[in-house]
N, C-alpha and C. Protein backbone atom coordinates (compact mmCIF):
# COMPACT_ATOMS: atom_id res chain seq x y z
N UNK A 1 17.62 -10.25 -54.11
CA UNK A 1 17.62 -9.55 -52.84
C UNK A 1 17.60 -8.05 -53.09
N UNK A 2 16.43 -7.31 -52.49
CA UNK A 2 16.38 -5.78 -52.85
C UNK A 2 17.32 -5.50 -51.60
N UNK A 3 18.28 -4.34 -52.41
CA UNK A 3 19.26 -3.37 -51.53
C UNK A 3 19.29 -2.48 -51.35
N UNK A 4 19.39 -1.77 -50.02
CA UNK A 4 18.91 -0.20 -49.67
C UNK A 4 19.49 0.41 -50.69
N UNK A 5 18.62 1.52 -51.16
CA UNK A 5 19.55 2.90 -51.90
C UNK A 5 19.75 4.07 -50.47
N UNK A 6 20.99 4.54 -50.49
CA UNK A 6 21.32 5.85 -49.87
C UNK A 6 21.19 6.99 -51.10
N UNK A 7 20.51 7.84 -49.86
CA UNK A 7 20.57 9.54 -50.92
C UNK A 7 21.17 10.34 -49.93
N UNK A 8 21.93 11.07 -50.33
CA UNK A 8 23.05 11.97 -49.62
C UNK A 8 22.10 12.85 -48.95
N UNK A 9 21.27 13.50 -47.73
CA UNK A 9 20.57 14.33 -47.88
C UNK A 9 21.26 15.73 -47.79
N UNK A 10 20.42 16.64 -48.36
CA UNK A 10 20.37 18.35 -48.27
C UNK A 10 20.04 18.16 -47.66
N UNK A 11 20.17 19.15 -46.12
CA UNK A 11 19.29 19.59 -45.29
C UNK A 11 17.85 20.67 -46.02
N UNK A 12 18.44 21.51 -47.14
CA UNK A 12 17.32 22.35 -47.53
C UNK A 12 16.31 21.35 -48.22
N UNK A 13 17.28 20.42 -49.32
CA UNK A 13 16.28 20.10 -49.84
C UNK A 13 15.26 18.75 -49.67
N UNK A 14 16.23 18.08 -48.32
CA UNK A 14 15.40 16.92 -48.32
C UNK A 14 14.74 17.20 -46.40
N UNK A 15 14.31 19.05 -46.41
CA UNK A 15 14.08 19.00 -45.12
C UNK A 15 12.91 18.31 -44.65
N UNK A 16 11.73 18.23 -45.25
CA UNK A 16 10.54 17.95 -44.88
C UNK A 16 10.62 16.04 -44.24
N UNK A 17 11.58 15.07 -45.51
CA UNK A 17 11.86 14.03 -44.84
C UNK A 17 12.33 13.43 -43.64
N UNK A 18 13.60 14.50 -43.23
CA UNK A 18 14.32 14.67 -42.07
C UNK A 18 13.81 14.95 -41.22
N UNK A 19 12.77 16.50 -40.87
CA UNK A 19 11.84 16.09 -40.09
C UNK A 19 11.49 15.22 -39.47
N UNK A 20 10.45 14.95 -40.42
CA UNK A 20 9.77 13.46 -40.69
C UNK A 20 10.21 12.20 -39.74
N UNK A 21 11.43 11.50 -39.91
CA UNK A 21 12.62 10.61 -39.66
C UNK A 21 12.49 11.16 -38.22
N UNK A 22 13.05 12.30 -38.15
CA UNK A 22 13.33 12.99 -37.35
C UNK A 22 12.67 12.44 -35.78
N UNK A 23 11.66 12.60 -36.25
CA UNK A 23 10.14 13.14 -35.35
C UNK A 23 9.85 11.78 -34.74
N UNK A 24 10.06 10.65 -35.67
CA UNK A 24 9.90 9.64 -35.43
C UNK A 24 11.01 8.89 -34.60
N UNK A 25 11.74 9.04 -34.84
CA UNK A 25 13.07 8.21 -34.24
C UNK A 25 13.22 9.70 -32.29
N UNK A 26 12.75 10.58 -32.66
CA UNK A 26 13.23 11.09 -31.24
C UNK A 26 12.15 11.07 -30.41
N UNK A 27 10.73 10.67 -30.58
CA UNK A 27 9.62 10.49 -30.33
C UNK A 27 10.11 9.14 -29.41
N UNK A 28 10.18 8.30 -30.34
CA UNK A 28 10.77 6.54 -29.79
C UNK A 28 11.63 6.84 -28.95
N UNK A 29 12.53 7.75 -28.83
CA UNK A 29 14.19 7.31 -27.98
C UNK A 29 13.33 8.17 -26.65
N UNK A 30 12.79 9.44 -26.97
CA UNK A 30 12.33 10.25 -25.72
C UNK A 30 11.09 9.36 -24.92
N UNK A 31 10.06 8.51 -25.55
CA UNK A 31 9.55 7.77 -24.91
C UNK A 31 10.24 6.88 -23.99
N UNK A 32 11.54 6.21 -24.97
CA UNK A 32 11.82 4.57 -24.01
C UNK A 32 12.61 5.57 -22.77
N UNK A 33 13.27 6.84 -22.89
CA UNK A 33 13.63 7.53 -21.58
C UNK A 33 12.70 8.01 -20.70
N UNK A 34 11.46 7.97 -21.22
CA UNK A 34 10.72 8.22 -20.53
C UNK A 34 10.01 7.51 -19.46
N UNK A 35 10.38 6.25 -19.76
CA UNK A 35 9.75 5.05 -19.36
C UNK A 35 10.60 4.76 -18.32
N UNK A 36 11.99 5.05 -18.36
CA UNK A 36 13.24 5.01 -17.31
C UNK A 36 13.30 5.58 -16.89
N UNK A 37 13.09 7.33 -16.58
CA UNK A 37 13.41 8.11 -15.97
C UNK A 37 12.07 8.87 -15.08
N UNK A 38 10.63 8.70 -15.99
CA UNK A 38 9.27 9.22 -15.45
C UNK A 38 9.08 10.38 -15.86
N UNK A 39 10.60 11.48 -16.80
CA UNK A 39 10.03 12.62 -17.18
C UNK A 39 9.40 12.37 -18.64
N UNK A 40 9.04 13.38 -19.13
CA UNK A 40 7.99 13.60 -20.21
C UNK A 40 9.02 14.48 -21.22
N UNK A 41 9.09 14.31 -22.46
CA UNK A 41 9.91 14.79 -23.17
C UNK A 41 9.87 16.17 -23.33
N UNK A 42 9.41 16.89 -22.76
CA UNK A 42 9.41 18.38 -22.52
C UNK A 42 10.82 19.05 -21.95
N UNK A 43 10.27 18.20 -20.63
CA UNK A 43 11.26 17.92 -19.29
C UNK A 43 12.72 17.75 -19.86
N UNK A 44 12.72 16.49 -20.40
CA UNK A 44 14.06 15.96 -21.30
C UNK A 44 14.73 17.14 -22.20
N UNK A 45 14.16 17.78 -23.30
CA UNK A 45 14.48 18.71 -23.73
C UNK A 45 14.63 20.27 -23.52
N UNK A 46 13.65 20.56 -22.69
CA UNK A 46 13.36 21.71 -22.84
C UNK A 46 12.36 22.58 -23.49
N UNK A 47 11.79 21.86 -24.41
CA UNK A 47 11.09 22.15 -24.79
C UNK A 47 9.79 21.57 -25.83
N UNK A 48 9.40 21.51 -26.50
CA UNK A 48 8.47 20.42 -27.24
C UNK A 48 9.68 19.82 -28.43
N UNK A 49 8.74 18.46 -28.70
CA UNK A 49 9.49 17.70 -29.84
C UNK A 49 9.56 18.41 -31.04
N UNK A 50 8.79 18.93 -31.72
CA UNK A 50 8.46 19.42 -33.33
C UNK A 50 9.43 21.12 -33.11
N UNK A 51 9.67 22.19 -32.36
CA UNK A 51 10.85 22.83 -32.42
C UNK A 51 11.94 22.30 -32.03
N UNK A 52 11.75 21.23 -31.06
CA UNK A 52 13.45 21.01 -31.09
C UNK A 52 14.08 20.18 -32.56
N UNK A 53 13.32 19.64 -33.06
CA UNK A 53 13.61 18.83 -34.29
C UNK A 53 13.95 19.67 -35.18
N UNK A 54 12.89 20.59 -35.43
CA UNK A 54 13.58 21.90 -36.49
C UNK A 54 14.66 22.91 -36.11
N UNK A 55 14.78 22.58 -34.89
CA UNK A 55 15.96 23.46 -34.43
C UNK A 55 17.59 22.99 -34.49
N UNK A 56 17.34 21.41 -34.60
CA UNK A 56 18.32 20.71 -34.51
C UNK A 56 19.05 19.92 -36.10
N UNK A 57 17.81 19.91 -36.91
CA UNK A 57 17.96 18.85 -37.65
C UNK A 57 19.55 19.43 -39.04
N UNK A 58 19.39 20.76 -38.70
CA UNK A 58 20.43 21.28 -39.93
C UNK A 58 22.22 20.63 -39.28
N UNK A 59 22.30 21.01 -38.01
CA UNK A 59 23.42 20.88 -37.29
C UNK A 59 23.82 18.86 -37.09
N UNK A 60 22.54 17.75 -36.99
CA UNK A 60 22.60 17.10 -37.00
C UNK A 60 22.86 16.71 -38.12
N UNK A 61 22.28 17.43 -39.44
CA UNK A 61 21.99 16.27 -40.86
C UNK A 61 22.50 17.29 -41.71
N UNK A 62 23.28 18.30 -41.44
CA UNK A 62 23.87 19.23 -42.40
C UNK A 62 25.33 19.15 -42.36
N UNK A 63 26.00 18.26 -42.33
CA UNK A 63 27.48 18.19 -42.16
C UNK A 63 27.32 17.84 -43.87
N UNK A 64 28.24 18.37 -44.91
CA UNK A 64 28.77 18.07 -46.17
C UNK A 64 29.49 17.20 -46.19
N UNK A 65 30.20 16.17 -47.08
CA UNK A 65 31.37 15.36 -47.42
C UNK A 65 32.20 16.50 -47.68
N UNK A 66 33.79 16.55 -47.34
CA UNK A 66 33.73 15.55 -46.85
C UNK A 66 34.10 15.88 -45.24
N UNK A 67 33.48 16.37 -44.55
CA UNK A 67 33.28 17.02 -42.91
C UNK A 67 31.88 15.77 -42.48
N UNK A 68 31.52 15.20 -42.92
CA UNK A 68 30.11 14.78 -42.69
C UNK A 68 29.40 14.59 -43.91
N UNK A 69 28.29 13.37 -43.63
CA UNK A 69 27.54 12.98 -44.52
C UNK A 69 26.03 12.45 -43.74
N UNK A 70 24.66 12.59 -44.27
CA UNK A 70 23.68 12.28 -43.63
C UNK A 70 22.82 11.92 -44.90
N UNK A 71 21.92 10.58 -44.55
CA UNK A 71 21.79 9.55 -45.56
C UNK A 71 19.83 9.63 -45.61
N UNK A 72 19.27 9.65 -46.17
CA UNK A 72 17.91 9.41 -46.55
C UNK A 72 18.16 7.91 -46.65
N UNK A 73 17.58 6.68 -46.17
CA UNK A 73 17.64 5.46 -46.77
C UNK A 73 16.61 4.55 -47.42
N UNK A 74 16.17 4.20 -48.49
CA UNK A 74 15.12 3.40 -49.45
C UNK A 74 15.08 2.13 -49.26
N UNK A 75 14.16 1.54 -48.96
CA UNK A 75 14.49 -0.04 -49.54
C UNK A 75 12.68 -0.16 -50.13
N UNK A 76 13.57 -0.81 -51.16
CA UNK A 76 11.79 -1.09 -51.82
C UNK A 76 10.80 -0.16 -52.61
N UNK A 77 12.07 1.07 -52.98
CA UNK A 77 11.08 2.77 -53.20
C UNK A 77 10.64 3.40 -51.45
N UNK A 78 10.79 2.72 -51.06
CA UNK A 78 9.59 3.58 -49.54
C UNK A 78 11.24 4.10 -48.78
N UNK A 79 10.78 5.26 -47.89
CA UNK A 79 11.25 5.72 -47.22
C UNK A 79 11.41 4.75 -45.71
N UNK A 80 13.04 4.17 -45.65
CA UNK A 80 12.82 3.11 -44.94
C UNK A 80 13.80 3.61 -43.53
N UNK A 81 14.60 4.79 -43.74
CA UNK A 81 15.50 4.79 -42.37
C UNK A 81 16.33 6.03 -42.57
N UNK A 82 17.07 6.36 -41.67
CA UNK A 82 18.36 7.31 -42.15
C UNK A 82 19.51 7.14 -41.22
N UNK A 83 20.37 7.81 -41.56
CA UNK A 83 21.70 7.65 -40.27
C UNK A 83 22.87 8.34 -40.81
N UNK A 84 23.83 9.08 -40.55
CA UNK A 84 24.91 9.76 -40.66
C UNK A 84 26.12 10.02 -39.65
N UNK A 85 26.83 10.79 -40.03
CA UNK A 85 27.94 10.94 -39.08
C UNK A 85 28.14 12.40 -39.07
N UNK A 86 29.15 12.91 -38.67
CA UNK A 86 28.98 14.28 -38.33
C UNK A 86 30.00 14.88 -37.42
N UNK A 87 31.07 15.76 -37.83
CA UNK A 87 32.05 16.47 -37.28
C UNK A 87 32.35 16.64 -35.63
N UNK A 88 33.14 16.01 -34.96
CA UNK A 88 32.95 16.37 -33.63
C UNK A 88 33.84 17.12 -33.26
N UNK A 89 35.09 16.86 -33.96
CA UNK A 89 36.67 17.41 -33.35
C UNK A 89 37.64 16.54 -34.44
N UNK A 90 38.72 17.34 -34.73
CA UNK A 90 39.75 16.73 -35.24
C UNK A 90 40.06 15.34 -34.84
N UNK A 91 39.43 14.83 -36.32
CA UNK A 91 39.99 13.43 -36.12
C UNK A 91 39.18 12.25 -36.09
N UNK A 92 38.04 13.01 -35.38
CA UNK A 92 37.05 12.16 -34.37
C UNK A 92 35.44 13.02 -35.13
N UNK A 93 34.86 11.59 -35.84
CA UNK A 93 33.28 11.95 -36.38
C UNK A 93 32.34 11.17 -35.40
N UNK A 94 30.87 11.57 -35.31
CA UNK A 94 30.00 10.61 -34.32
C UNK A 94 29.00 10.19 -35.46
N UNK A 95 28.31 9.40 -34.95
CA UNK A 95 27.59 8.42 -35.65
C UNK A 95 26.05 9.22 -35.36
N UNK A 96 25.52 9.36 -36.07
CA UNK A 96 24.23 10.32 -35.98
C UNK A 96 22.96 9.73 -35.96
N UNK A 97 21.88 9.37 -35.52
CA UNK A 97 20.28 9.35 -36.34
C UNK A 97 20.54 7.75 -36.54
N UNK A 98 20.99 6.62 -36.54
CA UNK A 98 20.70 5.95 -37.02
C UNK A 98 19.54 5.09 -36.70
N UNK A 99 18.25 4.95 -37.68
CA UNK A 99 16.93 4.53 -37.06
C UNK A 99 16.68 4.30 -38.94
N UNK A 100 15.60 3.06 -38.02
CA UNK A 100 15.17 1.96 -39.32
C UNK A 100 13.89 1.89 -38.95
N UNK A 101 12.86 2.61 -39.79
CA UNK A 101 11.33 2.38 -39.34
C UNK A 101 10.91 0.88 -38.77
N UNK A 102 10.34 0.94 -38.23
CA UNK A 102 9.43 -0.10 -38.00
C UNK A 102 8.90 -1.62 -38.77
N UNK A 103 8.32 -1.20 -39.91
CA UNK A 103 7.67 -1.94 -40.53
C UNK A 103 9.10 -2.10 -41.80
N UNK A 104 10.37 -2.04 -41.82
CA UNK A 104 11.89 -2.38 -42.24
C UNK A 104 12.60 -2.60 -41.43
N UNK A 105 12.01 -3.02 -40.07
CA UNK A 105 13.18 -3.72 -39.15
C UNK A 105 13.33 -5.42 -39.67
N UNK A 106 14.52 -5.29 -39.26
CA UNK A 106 14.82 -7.27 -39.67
C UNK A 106 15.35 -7.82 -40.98
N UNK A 107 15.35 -6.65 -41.69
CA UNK A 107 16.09 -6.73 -43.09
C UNK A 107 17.68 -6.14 -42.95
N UNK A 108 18.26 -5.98 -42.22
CA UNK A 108 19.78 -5.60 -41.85
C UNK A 108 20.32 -4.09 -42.35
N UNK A 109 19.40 -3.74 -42.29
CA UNK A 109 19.60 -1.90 -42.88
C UNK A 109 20.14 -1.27 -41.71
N UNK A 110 20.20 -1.37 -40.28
CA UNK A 110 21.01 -0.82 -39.57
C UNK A 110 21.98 -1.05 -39.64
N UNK A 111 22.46 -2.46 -40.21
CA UNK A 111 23.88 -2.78 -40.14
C UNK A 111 24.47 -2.20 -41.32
N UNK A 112 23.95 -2.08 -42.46
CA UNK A 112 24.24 -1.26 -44.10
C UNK A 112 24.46 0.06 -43.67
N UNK A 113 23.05 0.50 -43.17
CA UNK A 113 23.22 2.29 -42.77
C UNK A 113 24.98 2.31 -42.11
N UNK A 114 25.23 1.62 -40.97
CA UNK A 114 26.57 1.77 -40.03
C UNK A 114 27.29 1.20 -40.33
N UNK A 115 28.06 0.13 -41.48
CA UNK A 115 28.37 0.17 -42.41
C UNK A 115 29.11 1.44 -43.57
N UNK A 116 27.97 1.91 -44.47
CA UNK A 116 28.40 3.24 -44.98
C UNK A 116 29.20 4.18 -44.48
N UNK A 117 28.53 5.14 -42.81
CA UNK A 117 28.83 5.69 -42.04
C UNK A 117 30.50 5.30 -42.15
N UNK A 118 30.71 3.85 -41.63
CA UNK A 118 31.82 4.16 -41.41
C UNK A 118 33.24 3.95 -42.47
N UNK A 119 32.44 3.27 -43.98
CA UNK A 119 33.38 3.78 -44.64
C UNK A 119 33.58 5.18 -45.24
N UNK A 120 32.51 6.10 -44.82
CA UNK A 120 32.48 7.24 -45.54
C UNK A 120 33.50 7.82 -44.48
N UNK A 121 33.62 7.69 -42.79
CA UNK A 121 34.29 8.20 -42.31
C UNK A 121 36.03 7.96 -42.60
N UNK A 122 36.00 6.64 -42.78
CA UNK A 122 37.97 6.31 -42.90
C UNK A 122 37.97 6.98 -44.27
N UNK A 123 36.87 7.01 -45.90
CA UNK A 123 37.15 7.84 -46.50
C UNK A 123 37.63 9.59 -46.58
N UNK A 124 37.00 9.49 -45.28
CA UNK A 124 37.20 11.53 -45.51
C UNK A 124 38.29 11.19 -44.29
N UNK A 125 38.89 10.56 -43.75
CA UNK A 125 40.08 10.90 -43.18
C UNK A 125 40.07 10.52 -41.68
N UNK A 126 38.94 10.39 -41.25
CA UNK A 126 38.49 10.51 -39.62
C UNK A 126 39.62 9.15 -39.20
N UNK A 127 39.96 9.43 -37.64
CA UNK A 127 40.76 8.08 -37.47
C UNK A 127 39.66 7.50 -36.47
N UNK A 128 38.53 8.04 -35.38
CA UNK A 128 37.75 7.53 -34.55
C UNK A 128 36.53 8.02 -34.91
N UNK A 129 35.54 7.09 -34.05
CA UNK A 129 34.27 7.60 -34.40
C UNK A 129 34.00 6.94 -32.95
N UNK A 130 32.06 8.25 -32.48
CA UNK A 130 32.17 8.02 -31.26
C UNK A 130 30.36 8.37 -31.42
N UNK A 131 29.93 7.39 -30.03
CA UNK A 131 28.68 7.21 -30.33
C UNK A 131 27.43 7.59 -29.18
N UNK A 132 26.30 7.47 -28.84
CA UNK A 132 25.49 7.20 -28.05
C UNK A 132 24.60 6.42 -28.25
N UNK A 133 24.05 5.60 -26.97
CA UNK A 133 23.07 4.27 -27.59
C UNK A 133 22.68 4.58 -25.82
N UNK A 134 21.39 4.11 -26.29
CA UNK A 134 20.42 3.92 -24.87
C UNK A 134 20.14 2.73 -24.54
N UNK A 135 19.64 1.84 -23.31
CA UNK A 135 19.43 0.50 -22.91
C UNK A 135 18.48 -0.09 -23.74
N UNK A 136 17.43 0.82 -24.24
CA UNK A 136 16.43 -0.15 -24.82
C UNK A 136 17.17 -0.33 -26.58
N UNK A 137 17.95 0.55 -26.64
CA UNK A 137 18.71 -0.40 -28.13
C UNK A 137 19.19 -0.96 -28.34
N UNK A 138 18.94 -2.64 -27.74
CA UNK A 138 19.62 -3.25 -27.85
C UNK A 138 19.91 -4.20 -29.26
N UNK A 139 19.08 -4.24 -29.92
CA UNK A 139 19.72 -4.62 -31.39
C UNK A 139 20.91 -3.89 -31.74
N UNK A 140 20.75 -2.36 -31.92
CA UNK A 140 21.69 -1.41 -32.21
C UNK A 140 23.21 -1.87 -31.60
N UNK A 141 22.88 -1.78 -30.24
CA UNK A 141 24.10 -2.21 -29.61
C UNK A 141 24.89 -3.32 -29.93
N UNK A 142 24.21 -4.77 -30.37
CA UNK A 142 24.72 -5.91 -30.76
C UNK A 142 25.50 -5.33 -32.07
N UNK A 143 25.08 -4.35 -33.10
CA UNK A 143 25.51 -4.24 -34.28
C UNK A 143 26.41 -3.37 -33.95
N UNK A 144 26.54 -2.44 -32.93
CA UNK A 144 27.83 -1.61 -32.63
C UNK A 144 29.09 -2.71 -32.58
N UNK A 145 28.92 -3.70 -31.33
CA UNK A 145 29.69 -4.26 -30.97
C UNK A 145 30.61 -5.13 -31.93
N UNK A 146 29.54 -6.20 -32.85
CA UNK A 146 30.09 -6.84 -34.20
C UNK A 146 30.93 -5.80 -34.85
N UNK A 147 30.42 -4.10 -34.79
CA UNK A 147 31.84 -3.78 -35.66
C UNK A 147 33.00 -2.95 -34.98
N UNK A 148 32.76 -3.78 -33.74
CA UNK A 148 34.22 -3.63 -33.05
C UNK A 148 34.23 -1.84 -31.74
N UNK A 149 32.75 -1.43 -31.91
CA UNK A 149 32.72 -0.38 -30.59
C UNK A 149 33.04 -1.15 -29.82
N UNK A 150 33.77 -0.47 -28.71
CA UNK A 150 33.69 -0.60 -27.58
C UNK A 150 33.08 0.69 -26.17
N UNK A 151 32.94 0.49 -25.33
CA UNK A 151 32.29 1.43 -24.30
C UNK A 151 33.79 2.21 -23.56
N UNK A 152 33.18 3.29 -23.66
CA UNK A 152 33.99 4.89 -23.12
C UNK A 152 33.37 5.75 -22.73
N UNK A 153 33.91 6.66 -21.46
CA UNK A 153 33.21 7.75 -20.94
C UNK A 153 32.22 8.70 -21.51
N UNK A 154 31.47 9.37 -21.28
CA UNK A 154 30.71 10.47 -22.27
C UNK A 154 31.73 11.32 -22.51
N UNK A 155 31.25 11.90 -23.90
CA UNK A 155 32.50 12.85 -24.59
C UNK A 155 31.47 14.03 -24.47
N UNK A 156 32.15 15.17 -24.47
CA UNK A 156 32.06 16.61 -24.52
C UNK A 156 30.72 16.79 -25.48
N UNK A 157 30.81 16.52 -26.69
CA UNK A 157 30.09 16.75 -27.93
C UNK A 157 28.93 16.06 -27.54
N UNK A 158 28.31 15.44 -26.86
CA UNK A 158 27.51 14.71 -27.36
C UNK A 158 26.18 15.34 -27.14
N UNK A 159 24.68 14.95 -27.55
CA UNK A 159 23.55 15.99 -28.12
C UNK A 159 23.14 15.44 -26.85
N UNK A 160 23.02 14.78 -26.16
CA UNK A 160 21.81 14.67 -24.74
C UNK A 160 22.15 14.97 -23.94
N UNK A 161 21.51 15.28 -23.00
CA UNK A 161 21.39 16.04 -21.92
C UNK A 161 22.36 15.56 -20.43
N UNK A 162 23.02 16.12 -19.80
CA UNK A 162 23.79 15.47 -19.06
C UNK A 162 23.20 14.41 -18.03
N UNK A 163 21.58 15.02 -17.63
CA UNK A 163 21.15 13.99 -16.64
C UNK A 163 20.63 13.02 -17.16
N UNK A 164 20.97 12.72 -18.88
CA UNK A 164 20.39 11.54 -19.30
C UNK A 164 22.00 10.37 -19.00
N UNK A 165 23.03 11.15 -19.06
CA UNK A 165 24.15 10.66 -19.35
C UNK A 165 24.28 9.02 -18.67
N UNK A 166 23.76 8.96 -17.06
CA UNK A 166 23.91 7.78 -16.39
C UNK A 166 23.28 6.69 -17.31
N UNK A 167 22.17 6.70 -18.30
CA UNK A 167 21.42 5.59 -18.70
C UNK A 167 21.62 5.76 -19.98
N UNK A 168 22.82 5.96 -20.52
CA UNK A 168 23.56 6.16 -21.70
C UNK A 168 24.66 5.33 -21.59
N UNK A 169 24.98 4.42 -22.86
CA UNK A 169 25.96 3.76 -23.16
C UNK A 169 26.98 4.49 -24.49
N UNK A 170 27.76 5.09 -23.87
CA UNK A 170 28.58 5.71 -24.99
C UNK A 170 29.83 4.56 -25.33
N UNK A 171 30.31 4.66 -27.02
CA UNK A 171 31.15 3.60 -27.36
C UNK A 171 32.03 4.30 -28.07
N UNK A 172 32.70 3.63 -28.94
CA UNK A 172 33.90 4.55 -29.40
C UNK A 172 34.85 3.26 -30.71
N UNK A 173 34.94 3.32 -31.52
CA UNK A 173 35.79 2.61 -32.36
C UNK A 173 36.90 3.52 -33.12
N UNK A 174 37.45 2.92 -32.99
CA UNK A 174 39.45 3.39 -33.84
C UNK A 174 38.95 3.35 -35.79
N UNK A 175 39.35 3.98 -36.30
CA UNK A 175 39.44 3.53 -37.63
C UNK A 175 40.64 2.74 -38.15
């Protein structure tokens, strides 16, 4: 059985991948909102996809161990997914990016990626971790739930936009 490799990413040095990841996984999430809501990811953001990605990706995928960790993920040699966590407030890390290309769905790498995440978090100390998930993720969501999220109000920190907030499922697990 081949098993994902994680690579810790640099933001400097593994920027071009992150991007990359990037572009792809917010492309998908801003479409399926798009499909629910009728705006156009402009609208949603503010501005186009490819600056907000470079505008965002250091603050998303630049947290160090042990404040944060953000993962490049392999299976097979190929560039297959990524996902991290990331500083919110004393105490309390969020679950970042987690997305599994396409053509590596069904091999259980979301559940490995969130997994890691959260032993890297009870390693560096965190006692909660806190999340966002949209309706159309629902695989994601099944794998939240198996590791014990449960659903809680929107928190302060979180990266989307408030009028996305109603068609947002935010969750929350204890360490």
């Amino acid at each position: 059985m081949t098993l994902p490799q994680f690579i810790l990413a640099d933001a400097a040095l593994h920027h071009q991948q992150l991007v990359e990841l990037n572009m792809e996984y917010l492309g998908w999430v801003l479409d399926g909102f798009g499909k629910i809501t009728g705006k156009s990811a402009f609208d949603m953001l503010g501005m186009d996809l490819a600056p907000y990605v470079e505008s965002t990706v250091n603050k998303v995928c630049g947290d160090a161990p042990p404040r944060g960790a953000f993962y490049l993920v392999e299976f097979d040699g190929a560039l297959a997914g990524m996902g991290g966590l990331r500083f919110v407030r004393s105490g309390v890390a969020e679950v970042k990016r987690i997305y599994v290309r396409p053509a590596f769905r069904g091999k259980r790498l979301g559940d490995a990626i969130l997994q890691r995440i959260l032993n890297d978090a009870k390693s560096y100390g965190y006692q909660r971790m806190v999340l966002d998930t949209a309706p159309f993720m629902q695989s994601a969501q099944r794998v939240y739930e198996q590791h014990g999220f449960l659903d809680r109000p929107p928190y302060d920190e979180v990266e989307a936009p408030k009028e996305l907030h109603p068609f947002i499922r935010f969750m929350e697990k204890a360490l």
